[in-house]
N, C-alpha and C. Protein backbone atom coordinates (compact mmCIF):
# COMPACT_ATOMS: atom_id res chain seq x y z
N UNK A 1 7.30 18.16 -2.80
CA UNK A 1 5.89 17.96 -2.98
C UNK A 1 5.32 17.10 -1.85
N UNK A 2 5.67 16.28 -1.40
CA UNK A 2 5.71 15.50 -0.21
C UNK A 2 6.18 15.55 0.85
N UNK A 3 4.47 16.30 2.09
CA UNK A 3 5.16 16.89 2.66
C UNK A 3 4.93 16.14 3.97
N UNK A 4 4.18 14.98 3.62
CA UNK A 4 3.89 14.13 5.55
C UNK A 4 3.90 13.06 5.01
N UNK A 5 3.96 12.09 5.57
CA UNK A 5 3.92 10.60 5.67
C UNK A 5 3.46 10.33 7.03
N UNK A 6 1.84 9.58 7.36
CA UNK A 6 1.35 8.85 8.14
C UNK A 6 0.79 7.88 8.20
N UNK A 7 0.56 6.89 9.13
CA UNK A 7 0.14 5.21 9.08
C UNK A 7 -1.27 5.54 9.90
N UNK A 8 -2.36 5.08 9.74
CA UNK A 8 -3.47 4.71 10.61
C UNK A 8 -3.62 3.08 10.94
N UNK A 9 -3.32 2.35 11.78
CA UNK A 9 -3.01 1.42 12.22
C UNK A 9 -4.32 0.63 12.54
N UNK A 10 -5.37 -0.04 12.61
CA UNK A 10 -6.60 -0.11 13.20
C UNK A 10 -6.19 -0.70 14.62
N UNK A 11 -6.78 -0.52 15.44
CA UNK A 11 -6.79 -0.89 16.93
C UNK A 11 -5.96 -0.14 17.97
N UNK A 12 -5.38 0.75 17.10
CA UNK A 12 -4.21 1.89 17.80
C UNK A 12 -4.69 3.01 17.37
N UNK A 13 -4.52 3.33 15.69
CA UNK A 13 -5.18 4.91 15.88
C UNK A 13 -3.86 5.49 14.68
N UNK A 14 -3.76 6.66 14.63
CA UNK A 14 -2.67 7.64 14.01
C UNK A 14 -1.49 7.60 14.30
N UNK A 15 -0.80 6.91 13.58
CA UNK A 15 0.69 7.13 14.25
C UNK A 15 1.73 7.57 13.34
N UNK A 16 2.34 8.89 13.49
CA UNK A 16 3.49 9.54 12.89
C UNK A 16 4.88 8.67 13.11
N UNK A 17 5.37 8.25 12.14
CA UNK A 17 6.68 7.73 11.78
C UNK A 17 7.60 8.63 12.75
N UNK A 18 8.52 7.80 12.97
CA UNK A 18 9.46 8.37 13.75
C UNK A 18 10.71 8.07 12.88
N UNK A 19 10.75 7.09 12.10
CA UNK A 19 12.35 7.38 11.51
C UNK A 19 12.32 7.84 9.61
N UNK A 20 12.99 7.61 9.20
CA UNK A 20 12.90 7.74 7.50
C UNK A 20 12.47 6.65 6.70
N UNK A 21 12.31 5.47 7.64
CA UNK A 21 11.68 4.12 7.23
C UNK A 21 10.32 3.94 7.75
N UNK A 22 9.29 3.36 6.99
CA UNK A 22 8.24 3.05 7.27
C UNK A 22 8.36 1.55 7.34
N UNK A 23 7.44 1.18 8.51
CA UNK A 23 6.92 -0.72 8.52
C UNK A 23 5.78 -0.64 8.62
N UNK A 24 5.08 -1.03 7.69
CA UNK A 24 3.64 -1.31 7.04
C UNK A 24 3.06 -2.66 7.69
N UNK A 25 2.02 -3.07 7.89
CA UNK A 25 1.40 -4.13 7.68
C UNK A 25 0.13 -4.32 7.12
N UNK A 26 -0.40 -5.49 6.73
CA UNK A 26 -1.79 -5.21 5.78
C UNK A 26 -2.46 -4.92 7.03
N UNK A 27 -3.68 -4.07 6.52
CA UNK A 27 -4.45 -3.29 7.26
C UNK A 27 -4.23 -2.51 7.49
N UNK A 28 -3.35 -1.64 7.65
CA UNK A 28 -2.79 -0.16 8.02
C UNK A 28 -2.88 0.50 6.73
N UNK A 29 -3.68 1.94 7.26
CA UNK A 29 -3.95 3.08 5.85
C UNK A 29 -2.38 3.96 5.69
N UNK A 30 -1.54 4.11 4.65
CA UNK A 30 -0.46 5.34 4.71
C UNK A 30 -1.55 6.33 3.98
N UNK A 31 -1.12 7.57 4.59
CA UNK A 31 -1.53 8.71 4.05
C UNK A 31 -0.41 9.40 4.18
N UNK A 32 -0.40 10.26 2.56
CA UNK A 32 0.77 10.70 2.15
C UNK A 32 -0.32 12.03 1.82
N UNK A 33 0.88 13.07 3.00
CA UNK A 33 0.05 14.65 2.69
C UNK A 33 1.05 15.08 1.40
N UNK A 34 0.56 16.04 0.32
CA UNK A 34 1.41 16.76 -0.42
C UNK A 34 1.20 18.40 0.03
N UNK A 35 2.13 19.16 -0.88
CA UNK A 35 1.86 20.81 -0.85
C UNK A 35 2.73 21.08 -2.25
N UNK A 36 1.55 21.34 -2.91
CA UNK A 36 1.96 21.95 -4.03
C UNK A 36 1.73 23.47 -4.84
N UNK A 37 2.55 24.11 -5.22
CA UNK A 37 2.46 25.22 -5.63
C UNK A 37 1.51 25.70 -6.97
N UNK A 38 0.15 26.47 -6.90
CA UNK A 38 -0.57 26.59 -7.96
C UNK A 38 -0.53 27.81 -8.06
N UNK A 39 -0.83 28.61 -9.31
CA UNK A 39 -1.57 29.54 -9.91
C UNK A 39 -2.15 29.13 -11.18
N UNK A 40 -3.60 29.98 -10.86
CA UNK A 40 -4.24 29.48 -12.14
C UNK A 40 -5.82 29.40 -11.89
N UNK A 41 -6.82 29.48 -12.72
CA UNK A 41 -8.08 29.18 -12.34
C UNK A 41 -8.45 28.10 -11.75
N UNK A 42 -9.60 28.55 -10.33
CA UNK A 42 -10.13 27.28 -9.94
C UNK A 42 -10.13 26.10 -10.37
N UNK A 43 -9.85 24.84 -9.94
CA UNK A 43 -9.88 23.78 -10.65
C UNK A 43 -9.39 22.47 -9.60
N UNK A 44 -9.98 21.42 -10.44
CA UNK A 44 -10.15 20.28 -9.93
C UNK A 44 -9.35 19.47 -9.95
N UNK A 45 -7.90 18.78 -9.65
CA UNK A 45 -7.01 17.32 -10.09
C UNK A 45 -7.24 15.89 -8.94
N UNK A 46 -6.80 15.20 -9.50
CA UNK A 46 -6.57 14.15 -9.46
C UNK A 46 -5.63 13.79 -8.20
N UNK A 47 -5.23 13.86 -7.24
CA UNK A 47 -3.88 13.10 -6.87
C UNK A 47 -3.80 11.47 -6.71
N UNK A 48 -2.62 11.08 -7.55
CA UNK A 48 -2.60 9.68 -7.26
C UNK A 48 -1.06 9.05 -6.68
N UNK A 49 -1.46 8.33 -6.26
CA UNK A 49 -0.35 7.79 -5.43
C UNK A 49 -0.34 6.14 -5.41
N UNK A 50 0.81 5.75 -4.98
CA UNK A 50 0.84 4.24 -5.71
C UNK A 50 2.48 3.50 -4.68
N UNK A 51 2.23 2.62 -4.32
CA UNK A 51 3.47 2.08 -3.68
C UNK A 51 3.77 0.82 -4.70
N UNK A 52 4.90 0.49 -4.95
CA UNK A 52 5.39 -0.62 -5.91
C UNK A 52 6.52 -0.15 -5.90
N UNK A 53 7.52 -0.65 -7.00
CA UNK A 53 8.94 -1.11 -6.92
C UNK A 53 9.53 -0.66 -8.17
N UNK A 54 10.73 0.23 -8.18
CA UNK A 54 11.36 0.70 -9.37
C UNK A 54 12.23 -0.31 -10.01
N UNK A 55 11.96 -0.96 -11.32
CA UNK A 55 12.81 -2.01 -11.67
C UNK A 55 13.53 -1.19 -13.37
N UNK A 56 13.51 -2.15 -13.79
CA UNK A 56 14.16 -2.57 -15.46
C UNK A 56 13.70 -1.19 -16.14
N UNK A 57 11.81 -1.54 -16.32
CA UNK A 57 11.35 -1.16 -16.94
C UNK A 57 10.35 -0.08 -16.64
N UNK A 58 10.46 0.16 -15.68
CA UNK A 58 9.92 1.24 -14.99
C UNK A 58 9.24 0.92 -13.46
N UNK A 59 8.45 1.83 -13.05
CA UNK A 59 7.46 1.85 -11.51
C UNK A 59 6.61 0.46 -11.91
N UNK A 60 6.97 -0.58 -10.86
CA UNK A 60 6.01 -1.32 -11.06
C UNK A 60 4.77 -1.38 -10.05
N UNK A 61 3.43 -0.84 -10.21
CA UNK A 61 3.00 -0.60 -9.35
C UNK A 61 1.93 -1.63 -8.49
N UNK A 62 1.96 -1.32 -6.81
CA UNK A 62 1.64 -3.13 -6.73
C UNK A 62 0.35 -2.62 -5.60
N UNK A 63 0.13 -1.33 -4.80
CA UNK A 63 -1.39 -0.82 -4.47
C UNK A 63 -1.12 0.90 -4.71
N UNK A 64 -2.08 0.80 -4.79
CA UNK A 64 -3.00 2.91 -5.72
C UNK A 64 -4.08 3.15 -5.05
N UNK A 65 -3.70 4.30 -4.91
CA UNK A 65 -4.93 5.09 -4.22
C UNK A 65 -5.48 6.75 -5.39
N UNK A 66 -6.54 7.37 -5.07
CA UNK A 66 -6.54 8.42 -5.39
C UNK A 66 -7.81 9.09 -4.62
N UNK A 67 -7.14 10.65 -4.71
CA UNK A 67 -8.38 11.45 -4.23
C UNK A 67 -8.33 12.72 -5.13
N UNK A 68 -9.47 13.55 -4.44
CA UNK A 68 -9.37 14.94 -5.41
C UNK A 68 -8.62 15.72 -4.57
N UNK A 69 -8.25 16.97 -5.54
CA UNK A 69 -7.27 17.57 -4.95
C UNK A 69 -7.63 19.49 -5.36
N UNK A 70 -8.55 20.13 -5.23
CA UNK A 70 -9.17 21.58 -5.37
C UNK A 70 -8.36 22.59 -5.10
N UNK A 71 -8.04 23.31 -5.95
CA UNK A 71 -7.33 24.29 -6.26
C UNK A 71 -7.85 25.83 -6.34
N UNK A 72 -7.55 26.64 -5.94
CA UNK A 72 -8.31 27.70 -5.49
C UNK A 72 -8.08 28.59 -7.19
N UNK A 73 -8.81 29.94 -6.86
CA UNK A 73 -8.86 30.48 -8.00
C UNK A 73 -7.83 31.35 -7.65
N UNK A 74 -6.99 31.50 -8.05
CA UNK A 74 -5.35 31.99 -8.25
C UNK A 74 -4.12 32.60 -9.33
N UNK A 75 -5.43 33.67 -9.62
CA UNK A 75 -4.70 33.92 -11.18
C UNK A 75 -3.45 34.47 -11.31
N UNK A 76 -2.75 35.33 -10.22
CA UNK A 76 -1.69 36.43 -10.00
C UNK A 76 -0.36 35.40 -9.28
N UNK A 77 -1.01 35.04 -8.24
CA UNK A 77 0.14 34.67 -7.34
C UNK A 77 0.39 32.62 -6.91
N UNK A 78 1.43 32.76 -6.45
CA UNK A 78 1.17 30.95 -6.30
C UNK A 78 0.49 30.90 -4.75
N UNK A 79 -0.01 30.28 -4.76
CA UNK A 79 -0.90 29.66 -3.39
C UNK A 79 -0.35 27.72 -3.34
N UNK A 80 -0.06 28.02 -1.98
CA UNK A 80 0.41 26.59 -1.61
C UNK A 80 -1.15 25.79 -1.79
N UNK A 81 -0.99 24.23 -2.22
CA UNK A 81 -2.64 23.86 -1.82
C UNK A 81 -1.75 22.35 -1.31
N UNK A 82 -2.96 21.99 -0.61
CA UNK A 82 -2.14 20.89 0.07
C UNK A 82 -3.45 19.34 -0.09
N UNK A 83 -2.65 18.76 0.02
CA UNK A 83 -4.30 17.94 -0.15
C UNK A 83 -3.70 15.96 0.54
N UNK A 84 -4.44 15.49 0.59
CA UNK A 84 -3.97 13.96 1.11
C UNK A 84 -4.33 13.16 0.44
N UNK A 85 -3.66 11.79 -0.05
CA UNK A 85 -4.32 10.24 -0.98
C UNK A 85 -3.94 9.11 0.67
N UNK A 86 -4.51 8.37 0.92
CA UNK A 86 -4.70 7.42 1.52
C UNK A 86 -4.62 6.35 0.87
N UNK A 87 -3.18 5.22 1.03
CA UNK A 87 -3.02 4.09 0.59
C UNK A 87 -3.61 2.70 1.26
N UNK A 88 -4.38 2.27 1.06
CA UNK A 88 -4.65 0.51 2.20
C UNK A 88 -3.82 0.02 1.71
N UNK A 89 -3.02 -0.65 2.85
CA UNK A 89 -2.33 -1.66 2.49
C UNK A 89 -3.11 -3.41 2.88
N UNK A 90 -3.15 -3.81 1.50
CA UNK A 90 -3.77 -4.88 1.37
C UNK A 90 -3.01 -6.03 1.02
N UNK A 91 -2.31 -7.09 1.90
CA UNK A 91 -1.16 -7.74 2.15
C UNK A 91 -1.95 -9.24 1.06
N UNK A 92 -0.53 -9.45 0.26
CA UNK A 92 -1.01 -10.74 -1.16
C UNK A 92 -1.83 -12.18 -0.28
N UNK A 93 -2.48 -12.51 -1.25
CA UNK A 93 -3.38 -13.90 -1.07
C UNK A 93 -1.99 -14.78 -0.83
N UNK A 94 -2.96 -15.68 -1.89
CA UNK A 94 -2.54 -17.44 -1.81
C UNK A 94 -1.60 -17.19 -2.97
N UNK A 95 -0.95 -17.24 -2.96
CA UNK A 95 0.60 -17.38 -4.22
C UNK A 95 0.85 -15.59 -4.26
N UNK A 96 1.01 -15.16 -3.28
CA UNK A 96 1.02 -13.77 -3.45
C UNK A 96 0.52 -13.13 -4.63
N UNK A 97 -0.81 -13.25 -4.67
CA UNK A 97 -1.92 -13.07 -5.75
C UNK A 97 -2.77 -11.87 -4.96
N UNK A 98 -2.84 -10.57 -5.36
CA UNK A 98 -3.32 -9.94 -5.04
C UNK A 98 -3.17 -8.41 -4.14
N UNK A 99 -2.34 -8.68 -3.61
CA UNK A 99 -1.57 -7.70 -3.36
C UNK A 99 0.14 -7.09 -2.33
N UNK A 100 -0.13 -6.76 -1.71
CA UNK A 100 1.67 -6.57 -1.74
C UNK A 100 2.31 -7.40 -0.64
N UNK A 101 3.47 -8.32 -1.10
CA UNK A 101 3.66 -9.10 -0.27
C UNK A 101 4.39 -8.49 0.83
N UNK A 102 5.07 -9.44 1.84
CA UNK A 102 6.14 -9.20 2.93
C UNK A 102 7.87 -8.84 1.87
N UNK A 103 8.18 -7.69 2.67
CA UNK A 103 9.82 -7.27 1.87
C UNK A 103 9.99 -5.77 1.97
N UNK A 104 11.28 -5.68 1.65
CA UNK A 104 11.88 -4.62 2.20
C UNK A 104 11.98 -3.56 1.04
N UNK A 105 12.25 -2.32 1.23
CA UNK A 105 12.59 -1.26 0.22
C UNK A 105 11.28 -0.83 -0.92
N UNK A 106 10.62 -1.01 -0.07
CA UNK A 106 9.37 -0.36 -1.24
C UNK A 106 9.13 0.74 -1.89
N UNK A 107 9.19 1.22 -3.10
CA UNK A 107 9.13 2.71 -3.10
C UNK A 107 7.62 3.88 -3.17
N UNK A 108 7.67 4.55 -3.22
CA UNK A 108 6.35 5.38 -3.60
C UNK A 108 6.67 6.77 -4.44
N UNK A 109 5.19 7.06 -4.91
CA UNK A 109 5.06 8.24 -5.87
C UNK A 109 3.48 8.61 -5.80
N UNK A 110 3.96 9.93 -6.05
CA UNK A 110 2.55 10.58 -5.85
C UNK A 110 2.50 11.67 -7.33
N UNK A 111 1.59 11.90 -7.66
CA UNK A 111 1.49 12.73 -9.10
C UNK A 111 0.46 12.79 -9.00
N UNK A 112 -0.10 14.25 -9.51
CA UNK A 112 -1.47 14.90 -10.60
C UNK A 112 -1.79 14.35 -11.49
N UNK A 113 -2.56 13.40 -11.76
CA UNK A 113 -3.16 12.42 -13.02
C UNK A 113 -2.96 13.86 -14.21
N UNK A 114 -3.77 14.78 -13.86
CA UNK A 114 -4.07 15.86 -15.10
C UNK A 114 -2.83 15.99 -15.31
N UNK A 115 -1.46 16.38 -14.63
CA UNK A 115 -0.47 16.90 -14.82
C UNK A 115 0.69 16.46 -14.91
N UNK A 116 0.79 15.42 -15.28
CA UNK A 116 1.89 13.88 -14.77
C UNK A 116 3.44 14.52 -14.59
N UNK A 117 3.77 15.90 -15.28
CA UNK A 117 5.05 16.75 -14.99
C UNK A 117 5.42 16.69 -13.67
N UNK A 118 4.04 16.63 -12.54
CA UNK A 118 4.14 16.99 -11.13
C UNK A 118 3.88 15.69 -10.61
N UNK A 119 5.40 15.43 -10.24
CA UNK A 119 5.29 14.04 -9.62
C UNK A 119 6.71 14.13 -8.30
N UNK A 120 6.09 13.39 -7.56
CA UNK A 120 7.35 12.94 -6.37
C UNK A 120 7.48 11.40 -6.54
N UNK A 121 8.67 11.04 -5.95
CA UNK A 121 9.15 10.07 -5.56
C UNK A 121 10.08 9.93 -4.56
N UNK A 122 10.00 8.88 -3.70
CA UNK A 122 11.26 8.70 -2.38
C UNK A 122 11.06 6.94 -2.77
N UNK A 123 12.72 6.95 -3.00
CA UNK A 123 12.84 5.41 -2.87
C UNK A 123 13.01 4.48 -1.70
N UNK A 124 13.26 3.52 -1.44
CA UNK A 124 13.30 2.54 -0.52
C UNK A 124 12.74 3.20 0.63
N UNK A 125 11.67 3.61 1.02
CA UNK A 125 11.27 4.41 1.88
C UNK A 125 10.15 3.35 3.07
N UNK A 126 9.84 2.09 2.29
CA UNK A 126 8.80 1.05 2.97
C UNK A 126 8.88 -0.16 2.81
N UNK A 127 9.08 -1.13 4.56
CA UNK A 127 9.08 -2.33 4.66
C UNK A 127 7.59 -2.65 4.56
N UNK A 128 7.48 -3.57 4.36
CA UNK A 128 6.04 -4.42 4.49
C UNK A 128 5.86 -6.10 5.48
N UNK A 129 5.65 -5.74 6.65
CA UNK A 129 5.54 -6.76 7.51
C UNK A 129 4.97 -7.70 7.06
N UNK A 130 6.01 -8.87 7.69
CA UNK A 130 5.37 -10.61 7.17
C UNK A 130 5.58 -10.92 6.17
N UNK A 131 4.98 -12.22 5.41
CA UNK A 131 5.75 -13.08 4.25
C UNK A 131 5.09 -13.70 4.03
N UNK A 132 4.78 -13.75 2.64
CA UNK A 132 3.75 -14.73 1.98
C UNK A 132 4.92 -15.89 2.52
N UNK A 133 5.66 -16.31 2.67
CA UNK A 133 6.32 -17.73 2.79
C UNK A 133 5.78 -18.50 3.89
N UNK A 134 5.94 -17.52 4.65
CA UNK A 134 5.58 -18.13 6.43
C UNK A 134 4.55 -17.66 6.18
N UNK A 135 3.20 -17.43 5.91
CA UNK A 135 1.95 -17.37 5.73
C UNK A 135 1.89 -19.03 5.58
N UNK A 136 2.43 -19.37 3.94
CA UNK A 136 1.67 -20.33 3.35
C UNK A 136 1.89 -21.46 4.32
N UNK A 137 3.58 -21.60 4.91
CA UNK A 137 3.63 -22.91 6.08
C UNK A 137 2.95 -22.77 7.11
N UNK A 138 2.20 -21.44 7.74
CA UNK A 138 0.99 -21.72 8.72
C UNK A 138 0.40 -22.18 8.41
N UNK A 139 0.11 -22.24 7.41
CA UNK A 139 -1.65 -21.95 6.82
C UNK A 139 -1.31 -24.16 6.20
N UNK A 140 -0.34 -24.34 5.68
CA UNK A 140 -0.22 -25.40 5.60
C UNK A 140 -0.19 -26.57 6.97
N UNK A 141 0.47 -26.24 7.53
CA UNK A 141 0.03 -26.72 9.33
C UNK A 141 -1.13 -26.87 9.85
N UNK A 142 -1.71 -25.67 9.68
CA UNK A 142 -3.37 -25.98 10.26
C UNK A 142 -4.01 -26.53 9.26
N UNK A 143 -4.10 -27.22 8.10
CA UNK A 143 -4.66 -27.94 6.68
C UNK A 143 -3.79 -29.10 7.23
N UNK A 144 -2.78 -29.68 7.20
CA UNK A 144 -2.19 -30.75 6.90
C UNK A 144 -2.96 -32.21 7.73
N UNK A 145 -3.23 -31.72 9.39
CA UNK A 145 -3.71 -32.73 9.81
C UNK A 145 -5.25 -33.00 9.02
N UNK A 146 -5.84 -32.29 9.03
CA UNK A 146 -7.18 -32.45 8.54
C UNK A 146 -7.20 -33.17 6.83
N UNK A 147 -5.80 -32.85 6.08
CA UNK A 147 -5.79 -33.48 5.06
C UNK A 147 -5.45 -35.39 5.29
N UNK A 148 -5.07 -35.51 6.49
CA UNK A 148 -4.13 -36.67 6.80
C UNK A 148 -5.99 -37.16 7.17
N UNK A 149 -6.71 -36.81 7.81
CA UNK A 149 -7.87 -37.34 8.34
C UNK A 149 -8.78 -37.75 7.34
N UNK A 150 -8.99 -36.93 6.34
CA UNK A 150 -9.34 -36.85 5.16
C UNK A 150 -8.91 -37.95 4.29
N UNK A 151 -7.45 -38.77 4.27
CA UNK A 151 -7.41 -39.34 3.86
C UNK A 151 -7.11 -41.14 4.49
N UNK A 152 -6.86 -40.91 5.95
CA UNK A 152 -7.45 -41.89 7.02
C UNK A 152 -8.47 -42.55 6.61
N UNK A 153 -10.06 -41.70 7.23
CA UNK A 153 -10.83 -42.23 7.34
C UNK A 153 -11.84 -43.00 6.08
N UNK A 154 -11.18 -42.48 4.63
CA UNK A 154 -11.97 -43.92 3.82
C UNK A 154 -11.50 -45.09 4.24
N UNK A 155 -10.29 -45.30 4.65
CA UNK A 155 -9.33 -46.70 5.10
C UNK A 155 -10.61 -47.40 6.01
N UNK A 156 -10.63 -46.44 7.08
CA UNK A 156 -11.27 -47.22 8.03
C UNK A 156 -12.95 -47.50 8.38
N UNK A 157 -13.33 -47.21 6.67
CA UNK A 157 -14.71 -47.34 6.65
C UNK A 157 -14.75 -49.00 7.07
N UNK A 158 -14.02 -49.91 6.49
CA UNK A 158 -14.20 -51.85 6.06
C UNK A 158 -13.80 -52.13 7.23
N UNK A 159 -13.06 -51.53 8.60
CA UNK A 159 -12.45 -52.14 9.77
C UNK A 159 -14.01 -52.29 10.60
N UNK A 160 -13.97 -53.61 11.41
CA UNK A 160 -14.80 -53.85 12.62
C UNK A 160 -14.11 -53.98 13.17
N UNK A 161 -14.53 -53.33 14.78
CA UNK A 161 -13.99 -53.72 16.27
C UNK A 161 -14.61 -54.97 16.67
């Protein structure tokens, strides 16, 4: 059912994967082409697609996309239809609150909302560049002096030169 995997990168443009691994970073769109086999009256689905992590208890899903997906009128024979969902990858806040952090082995799935029978999956198929960890110690570095100043300068309200 899954029949392309591509990254739109901003400041570069389209770029086709070259190995069986993807490296993501926030800001980069994946678009995942499908081709699926229909017969049947004209009609309208759903495709949705979703990157997150297969655990315990099932797909845990951590960003989703969806688009429509038009199906021709096809009463006799199967007709391939092919259609695309576009994922943003939108990299987690402040306590990795929000969306998908830095780490390895990500999985994905794509399925017909109407038809949930018709589903793909490829596991460990996506890294995700960077780390909420080393985020937060930048981000703590450029805060720390200004917290130290912050707490300096009531001291030195009572000093005269």
């Amino acid at each position: 059912m899954i029949s392309g995997l591509d990254v739109y990168r901003p400041g570069t443009g389209w770029l086709v994967p070259f190995q069986d691994k993807l490296t993501l970073m926030a800001g980069d769109v994946l678009r995942v082409t499908v081709a699926v086999p229909y017969r049947g009256p004209e009609a309208e689905f759903t495709l949705y697609g979703s990157i997150g992590q297969r655990g315990l208890f099932g797909f845990d899903e951590i960003l989703s996309a969806r688009a429509p997906l038009s199906c021709p009128d096809s009463p006799e024979t199967y007709t391939t239809v092919t259609g695309e969902v576009d994922i943003e990858i939108i990299g987690a806040g402040i306590a990795g609150i929000g969306g998908i952090s830095g780490g390895t082995d990500y999985d994905l799935y794509v399925k017909i909302e109407e038809k949930p029978e018709v589903i793909a999956e490829i596991d460990d198929v996506i890294d995700i560049a960077g780390g909420s960890a080393s985020d937060m110690t930048g981000m703590l570095g450029m805060i720390m002096p200004l917290m130290m100043l912050g707490m300096v300068m009531p001291l030195m309200e009572g000093v005269e030169e």
